[in-house]
Protein backbone atom coordinates (compact mmCIF):
# COMPACT_ATOMS: atom_id res chain seq x y z
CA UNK A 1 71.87 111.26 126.24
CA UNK A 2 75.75 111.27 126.96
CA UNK A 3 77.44 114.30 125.32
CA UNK A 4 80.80 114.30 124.54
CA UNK A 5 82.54 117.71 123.97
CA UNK A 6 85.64 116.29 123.06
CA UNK A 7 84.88 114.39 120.14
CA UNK A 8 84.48 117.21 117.77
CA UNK A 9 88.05 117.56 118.22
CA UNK A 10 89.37 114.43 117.11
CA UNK A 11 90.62 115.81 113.25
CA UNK A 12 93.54 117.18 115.51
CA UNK A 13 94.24 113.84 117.15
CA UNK A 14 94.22 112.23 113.68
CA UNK A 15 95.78 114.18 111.86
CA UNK A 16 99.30 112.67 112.99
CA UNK A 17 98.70 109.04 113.10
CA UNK A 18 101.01 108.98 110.02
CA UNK A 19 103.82 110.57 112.09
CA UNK A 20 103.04 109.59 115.24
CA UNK A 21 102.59 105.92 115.47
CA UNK A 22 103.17 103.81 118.93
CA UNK A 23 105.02 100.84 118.68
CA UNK A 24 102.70 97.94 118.43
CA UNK A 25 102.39 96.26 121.57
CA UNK A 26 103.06 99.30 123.74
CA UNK A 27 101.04 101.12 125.28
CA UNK A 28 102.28 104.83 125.28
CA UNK A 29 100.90 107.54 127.65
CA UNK A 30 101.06 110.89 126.96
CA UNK A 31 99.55 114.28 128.91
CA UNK A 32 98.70 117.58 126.48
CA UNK A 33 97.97 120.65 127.89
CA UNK A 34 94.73 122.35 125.73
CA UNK A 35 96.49 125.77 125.32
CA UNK A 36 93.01 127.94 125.51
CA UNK A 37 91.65 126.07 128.60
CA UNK A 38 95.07 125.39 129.81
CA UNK A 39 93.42 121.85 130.69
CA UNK A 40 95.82 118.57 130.79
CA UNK A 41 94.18 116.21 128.48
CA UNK A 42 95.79 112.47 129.09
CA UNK A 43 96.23 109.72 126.94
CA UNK A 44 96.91 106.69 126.17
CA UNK A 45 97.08 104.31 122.75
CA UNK A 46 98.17 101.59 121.31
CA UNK A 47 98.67 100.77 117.85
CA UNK A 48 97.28 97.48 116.18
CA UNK A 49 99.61 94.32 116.05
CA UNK A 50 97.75 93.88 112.08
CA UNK A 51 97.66 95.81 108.90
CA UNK A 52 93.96 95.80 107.45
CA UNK A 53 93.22 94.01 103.79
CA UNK A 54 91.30 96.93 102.01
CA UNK A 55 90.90 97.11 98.52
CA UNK A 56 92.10 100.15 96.17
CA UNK A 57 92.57 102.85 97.36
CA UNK A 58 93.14 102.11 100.92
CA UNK A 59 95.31 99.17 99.87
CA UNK A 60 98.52 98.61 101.26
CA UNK A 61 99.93 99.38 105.00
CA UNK A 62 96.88 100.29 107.25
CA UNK A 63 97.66 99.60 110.94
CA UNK A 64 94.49 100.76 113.32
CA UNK A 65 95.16 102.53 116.81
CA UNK A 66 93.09 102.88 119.65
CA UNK A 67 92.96 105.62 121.81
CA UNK A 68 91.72 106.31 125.64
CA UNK A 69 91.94 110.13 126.59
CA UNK A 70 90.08 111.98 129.10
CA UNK A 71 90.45 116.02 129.68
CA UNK A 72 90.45 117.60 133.09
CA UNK A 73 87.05 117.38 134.76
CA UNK A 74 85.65 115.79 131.61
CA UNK A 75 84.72 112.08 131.04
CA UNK A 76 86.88 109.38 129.18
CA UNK A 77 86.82 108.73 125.83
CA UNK A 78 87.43 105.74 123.97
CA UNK A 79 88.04 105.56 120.29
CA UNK A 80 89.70 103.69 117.25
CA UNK A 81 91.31 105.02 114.07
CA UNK A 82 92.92 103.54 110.97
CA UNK A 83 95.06 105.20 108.75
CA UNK A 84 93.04 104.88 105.00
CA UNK A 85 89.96 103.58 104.82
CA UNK A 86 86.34 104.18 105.55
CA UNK A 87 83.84 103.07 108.32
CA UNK A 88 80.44 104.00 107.78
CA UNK A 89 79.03 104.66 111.63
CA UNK A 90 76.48 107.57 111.04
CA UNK A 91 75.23 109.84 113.57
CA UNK A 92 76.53 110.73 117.23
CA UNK A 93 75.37 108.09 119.70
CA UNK A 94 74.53 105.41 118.81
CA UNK A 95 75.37 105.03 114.98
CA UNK A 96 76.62 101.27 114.38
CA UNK A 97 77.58 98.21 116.43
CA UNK A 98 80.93 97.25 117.08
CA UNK A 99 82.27 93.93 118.68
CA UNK A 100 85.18 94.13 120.92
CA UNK A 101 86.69 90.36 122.38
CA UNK A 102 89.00 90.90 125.45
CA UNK A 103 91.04 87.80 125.54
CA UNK A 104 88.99 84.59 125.34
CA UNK A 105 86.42 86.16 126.94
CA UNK A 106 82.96 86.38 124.61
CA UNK A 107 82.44 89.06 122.06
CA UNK A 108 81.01 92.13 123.69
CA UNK A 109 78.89 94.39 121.48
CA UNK A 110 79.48 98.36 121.65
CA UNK A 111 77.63 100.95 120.10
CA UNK A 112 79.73 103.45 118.49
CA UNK A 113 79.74 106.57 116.33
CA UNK A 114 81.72 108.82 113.67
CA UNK A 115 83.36 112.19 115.49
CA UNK A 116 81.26 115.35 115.59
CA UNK A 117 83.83 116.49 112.92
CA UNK A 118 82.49 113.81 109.95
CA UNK A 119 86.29 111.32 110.00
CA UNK A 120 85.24 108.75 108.10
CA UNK A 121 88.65 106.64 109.07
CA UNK A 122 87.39 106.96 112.97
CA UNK A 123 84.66 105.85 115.47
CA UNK A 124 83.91 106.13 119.30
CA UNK A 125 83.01 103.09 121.42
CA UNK A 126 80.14 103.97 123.78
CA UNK A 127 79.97 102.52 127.01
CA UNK A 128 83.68 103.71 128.24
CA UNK A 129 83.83 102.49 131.71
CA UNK A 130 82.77 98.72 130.46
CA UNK A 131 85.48 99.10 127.85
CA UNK A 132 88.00 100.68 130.45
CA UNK A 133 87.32 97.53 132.46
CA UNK A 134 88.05 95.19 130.14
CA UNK A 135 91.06 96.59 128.18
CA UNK A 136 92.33 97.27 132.24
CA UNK A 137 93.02 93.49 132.30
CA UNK A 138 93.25 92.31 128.86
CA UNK A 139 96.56 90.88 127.12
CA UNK A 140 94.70 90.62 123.67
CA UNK A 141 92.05 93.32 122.20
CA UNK A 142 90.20 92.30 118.89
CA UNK A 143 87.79 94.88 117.34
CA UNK A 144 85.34 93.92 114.87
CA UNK A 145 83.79 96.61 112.90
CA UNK A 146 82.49 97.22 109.20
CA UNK A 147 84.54 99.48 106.46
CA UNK A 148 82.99 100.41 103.54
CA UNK A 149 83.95 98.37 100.32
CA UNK A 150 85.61 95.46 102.10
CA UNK A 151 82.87 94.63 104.67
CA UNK A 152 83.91 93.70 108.30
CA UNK A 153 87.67 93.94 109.45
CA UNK A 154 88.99 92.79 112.54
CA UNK A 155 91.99 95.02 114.67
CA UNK A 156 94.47 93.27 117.28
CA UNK A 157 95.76 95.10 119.82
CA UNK A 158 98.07 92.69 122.29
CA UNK A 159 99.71 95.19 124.95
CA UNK A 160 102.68 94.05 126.62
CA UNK A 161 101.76 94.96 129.78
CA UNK A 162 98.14 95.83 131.35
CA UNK A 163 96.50 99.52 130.78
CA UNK A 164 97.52 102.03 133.56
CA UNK A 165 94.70 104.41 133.64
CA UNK A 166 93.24 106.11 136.70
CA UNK A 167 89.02 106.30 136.47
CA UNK A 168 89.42 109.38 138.98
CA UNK A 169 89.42 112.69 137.60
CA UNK A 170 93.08 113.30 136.05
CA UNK A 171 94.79 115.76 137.64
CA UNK A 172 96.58 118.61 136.35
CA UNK A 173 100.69 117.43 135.96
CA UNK A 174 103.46 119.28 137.13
């Protein structure tokens, strides 16, 4: 079993997609310094080319964003958000099936599941380093994945320019 320690902190990371959203397209990389450990903790995210079709009361603008972060020392992380809305992916490992389409390569199936901290509008893709890899080289991202009330919604993510992320352990920045 893979344990994540980071994931019960992801209400903090949330809590300013409304404020804080990339430009679509972009990828935008960012490093945080934990201010108890004193640990970097880098990032990067893009945020979804589409607006998801949910019905009342998530209707209206509802862009998706997906995030790769990765603490000092600690392993990456690799997860997707939307702004309203709810996707039912119960328990920590592996809690409901995903589909993730890098170009026009075949749909890959994930397991992912909800944060340690019960988001509802939030899920982690298992398998990191096979996602890593493929969003590395990929122009066009689609995720597939179910919300409740309005069944299975699709995000596109189409960076202009490839992921920069370094698999080696991140090291502290000046």
């Amino acid at each position: 079993m893979k344990t994540h320690f980071f994931r019960n902190t992801s209400i903090i990371l949330l809590s300013f997609l409304a404020t804080q959203i990339a430009s679509a397209g972009n990828w935008e990389y960012e490093i945080k310094q934990d201010k108890m450990s004193s640990k970097d903790t880098k990032i990067a995210s893009i945020t979804s080319e589409n607006s998801l079709d949910l019905p009342f009361p998530y209707q209206g603008h509802n862009k998706g964003f997906l995030y790769i972060r990765q603490k000092q020392g600690a392993s990456i992380e690799v997860f997707v958000a939307i702004m309203k809305g709810q996707i039912p992916c119960p328990g920590y490992i592996n809690g409901c099936s995903i589909a993730v389409r890098f170009d026009n390569d075949k749909p890959i199936k994930f397991n992912a599941a909800n944060p340690s901290d019960h988001s509802t509008n939030a899920f982690f893709i298992n398998n990191e380093g096979r996602f890593l890899n493929g969003a590395k080289k990929a122009t066009r991202i689609l995720i597939q994945f179910t919300t409740y009330g309005a069944g299975d919604q699709i995000l596109e993510f189409s960076p202009n320019s490839p992921l920069i992320w370094d698999t080696q352990k991140n090291k502290k920045s000046k």
